[in-house]
N, C-alpha and C. Protein backbone atom coordinates (compact mmCIF):
# COMPACT_ATOMS: atom_id res chain seq x y z
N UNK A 1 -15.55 -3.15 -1.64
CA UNK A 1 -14.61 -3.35 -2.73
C UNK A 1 -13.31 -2.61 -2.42
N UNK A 2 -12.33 -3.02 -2.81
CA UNK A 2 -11.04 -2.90 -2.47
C UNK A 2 -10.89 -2.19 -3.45
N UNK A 3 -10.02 -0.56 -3.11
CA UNK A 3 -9.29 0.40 -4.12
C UNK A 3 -8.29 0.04 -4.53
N UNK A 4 -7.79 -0.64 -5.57
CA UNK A 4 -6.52 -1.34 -6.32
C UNK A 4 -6.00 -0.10 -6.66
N UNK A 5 -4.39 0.14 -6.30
CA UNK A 5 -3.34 0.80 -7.16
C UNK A 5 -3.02 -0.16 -8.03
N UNK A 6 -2.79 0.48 -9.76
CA UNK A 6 -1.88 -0.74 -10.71
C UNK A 6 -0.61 -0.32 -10.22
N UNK A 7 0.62 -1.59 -10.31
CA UNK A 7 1.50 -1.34 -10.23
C UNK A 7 2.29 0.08 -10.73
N UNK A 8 3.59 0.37 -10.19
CA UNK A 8 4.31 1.57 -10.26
C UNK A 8 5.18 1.44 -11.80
N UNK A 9 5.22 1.77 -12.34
CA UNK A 9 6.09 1.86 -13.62
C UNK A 9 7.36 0.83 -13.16
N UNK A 10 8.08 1.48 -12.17
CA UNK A 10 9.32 1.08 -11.93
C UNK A 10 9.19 -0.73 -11.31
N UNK A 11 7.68 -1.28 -10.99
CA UNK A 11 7.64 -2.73 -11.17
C UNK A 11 7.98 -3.45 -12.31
N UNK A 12 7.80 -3.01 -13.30
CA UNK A 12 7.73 -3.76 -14.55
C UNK A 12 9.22 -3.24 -15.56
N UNK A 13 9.73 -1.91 -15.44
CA UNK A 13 11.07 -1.29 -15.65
C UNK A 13 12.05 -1.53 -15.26
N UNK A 14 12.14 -1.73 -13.86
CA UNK A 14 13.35 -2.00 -12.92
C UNK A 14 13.38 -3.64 -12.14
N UNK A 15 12.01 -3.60 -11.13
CA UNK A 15 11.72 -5.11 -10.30
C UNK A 15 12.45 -6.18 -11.20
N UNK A 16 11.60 -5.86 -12.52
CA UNK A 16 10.87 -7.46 -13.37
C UNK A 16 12.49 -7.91 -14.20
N UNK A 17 13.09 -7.35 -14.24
CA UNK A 17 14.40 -7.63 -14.94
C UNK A 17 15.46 -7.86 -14.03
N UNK A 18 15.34 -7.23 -13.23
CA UNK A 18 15.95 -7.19 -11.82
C UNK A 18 15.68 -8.88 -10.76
N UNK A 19 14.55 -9.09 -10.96
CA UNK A 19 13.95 -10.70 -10.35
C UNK A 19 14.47 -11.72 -10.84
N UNK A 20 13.74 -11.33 -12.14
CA UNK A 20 13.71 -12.51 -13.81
C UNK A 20 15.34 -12.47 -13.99
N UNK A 21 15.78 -11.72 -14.54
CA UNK A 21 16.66 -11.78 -15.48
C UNK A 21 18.46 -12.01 -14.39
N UNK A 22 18.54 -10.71 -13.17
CA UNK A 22 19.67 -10.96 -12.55
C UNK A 22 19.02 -12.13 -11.83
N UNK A 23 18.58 -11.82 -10.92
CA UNK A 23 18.24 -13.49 -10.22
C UNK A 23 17.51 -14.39 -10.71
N UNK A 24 17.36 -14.43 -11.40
CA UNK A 24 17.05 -15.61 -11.94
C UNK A 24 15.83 -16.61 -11.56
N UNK A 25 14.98 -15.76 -10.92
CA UNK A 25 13.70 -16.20 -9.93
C UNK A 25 11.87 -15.41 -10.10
N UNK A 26 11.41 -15.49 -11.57
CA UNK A 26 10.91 -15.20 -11.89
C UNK A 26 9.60 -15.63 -11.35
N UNK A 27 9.86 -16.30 -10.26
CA UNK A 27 8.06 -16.85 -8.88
C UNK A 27 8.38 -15.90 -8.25
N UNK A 28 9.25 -15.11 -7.77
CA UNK A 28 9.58 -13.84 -7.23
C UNK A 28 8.64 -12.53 -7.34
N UNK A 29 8.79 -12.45 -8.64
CA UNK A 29 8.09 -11.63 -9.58
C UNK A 29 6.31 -11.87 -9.50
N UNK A 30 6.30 -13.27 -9.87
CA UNK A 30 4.81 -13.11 -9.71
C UNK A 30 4.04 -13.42 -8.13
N UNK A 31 4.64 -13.72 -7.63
CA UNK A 31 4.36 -13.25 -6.17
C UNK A 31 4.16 -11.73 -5.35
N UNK A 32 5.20 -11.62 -6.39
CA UNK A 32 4.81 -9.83 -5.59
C UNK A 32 4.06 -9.51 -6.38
N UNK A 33 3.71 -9.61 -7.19
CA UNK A 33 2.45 -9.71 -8.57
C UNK A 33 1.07 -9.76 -7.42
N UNK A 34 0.80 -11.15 -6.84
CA UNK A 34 -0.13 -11.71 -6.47
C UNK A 34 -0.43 -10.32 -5.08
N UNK A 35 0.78 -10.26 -4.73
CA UNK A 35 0.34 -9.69 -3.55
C UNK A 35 0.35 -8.27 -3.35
N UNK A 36 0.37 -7.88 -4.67
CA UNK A 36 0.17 -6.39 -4.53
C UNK A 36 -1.47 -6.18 -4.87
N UNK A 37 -1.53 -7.45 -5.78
CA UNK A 37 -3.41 -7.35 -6.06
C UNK A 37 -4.12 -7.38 -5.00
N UNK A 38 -3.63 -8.62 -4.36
CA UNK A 38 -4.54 -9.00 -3.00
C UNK A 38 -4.49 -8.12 -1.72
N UNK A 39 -3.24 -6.98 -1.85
CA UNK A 39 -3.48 -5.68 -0.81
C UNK A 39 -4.54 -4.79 -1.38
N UNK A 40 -3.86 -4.59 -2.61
CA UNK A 40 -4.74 -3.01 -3.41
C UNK A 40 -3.37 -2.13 -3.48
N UNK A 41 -2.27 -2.59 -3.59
CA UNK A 41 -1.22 -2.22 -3.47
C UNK A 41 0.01 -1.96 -2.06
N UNK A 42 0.89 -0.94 -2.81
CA UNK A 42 1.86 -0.98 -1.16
C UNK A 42 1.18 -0.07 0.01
N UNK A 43 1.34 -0.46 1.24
CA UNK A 43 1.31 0.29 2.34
C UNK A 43 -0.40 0.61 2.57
N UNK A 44 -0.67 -0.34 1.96
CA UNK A 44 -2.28 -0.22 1.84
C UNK A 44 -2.88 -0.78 3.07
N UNK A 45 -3.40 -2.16 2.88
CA UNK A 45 -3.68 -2.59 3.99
C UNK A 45 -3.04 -4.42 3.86
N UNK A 46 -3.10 -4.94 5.42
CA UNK A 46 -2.29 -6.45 5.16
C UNK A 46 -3.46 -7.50 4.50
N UNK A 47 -2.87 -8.94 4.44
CA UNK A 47 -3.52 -9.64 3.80
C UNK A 47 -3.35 -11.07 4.50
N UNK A 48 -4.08 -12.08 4.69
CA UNK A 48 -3.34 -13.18 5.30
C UNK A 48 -4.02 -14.18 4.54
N UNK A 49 -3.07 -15.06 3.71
CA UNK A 49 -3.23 -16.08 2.72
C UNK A 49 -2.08 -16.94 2.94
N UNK A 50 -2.44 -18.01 2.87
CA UNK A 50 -2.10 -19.32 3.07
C UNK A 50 -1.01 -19.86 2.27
N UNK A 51 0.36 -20.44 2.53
CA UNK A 51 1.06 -20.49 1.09
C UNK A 51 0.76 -21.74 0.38
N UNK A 52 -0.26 -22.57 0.27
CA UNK A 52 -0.87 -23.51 -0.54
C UNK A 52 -2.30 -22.18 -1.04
N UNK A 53 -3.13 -21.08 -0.77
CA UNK A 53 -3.65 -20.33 -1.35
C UNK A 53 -2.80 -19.94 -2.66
N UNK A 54 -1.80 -19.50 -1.67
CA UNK A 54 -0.68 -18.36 -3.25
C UNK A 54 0.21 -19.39 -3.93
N UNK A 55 0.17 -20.72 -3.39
CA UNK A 55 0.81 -21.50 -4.96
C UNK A 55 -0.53 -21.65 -5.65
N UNK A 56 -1.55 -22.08 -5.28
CA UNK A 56 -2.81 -22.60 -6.56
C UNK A 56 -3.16 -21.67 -7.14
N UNK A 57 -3.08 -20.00 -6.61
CA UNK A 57 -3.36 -19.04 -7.26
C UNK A 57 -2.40 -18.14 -8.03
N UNK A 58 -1.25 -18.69 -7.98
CA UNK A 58 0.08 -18.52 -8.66
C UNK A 58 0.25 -19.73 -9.96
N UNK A 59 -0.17 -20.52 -9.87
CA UNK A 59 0.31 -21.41 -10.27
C UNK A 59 1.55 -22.29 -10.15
N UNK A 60 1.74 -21.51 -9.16
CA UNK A 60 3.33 -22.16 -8.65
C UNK A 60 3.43 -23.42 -7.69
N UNK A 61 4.74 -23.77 -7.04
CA UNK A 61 4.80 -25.50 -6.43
C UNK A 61 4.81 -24.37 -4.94
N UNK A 62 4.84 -24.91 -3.74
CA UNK A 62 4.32 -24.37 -2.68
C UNK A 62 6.03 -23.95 -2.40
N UNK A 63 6.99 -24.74 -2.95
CA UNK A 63 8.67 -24.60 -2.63
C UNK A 63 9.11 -23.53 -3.23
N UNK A 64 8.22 -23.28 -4.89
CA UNK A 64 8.60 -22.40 -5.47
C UNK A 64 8.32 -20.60 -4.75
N UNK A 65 7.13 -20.97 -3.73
CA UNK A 65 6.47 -19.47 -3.80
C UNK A 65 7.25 -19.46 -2.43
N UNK A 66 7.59 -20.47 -1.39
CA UNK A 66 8.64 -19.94 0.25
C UNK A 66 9.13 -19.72 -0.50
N UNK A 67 10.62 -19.51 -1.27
CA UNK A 67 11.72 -19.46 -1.99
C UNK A 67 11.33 -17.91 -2.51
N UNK A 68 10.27 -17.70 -3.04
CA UNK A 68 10.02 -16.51 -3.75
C UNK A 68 9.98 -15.37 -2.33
N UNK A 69 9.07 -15.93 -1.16
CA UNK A 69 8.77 -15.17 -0.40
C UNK A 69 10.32 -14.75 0.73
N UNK A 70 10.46 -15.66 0.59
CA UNK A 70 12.04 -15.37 1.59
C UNK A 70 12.77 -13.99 0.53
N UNK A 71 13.04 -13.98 -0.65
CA UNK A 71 13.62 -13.42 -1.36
C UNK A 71 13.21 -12.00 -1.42
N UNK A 72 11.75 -11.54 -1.85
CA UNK A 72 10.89 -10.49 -1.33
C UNK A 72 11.11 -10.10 -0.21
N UNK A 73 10.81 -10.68 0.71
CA UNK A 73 11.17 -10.42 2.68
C UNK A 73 12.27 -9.97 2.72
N UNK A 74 13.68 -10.68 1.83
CA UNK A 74 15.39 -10.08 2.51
C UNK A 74 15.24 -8.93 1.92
N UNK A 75 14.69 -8.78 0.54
CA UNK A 75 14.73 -7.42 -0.37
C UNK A 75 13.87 -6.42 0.31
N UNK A 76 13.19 -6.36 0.86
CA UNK A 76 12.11 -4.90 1.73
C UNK A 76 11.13 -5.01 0.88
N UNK A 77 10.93 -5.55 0.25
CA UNK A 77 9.73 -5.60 -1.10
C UNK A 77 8.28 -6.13 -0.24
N UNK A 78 8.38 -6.86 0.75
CA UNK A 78 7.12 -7.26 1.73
C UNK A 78 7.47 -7.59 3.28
N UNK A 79 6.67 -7.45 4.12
CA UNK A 79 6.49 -8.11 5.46
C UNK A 79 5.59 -8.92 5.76
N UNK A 80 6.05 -10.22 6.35
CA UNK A 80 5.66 -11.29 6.87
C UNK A 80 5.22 -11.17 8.45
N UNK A 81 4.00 -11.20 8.66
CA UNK A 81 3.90 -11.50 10.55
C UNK A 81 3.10 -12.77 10.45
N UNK A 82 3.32 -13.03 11.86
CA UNK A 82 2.73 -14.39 12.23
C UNK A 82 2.11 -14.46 13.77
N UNK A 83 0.69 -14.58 14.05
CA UNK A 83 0.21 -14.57 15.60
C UNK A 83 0.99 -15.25 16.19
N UNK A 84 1.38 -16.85 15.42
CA UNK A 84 2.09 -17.96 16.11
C UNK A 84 2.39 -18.60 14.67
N UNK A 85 3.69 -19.81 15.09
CA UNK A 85 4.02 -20.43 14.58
C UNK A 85 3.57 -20.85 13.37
N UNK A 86 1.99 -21.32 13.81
CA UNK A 86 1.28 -22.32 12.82
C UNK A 86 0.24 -21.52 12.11
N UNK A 87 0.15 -20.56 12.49
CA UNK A 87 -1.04 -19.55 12.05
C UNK A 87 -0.82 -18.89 10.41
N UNK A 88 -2.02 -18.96 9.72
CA UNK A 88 -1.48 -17.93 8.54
C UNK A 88 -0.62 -17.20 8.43
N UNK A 89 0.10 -16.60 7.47
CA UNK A 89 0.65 -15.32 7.42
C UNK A 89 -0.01 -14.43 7.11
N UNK A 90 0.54 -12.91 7.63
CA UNK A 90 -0.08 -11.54 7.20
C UNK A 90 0.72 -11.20 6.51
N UNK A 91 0.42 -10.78 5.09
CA UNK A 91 1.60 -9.94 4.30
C UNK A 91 1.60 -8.44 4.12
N UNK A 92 2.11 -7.64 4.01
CA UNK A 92 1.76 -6.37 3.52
C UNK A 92 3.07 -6.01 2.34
N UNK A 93 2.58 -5.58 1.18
CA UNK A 93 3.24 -4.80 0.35
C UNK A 93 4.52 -3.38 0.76
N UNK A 94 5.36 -3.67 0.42
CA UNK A 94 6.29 -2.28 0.28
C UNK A 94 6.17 -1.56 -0.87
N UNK A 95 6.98 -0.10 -1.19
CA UNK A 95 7.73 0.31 -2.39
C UNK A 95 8.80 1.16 -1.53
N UNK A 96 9.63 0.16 -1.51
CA UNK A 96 10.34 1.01 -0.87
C UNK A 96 11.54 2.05 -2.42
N UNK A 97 11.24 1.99 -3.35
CA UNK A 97 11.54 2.85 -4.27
C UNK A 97 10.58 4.17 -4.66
N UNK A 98 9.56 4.38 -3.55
CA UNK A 98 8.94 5.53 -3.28
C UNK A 98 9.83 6.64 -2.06
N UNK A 99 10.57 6.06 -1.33
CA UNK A 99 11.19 7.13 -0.32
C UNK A 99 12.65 7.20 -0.34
């Protein structure tokens, strides 16, 4: 069983208004939502899910959650690797408002 951190105060204080409200991209939000569960939080350990996994488990369109994930990725909020091209992704969580 996986040791879950709940999110940091400053996700739901600062992120969530900051996503939602200035950008205007509130799949943003619940993406990093999804993928802080599915680490156990930041800097924890990676994760590799499928982005038809994290739209059906988002509820989101598969356009909506690249769009979300590119946005996360430019912000430092997550990292993306890839063995190859076609291969899953690995994600791992940031906070980078911890250092």
């Amino acid at each position: 069983m996986i040791c879950k951190e709940p999110p940091d105060d400053y996700v739901f204080d600062v992120l969530m208004p900051d996503l939602v409200g200035h950008d205007r991209a509130p799949s943003a939000f619940i993406v990093f939502l999804k993928l802080w569960h599915a680490t156990g939080g930041p800097d924890r350990r990676s994760v590799a899910i499928s982005l038809l996994t994290l739209a059906v488990e988002t509820g989101l369109s598969k356009s909506s959650v690249q769009s979300a994930l590119r946005r996360l990725q430019a912000r430092g909020y997550i990292g993306i690797s890839r063995a190859s091209a076609t291969s899953i992704p690995v994600y791992t969580v940031f906070a980078p408002w911890r250092h």
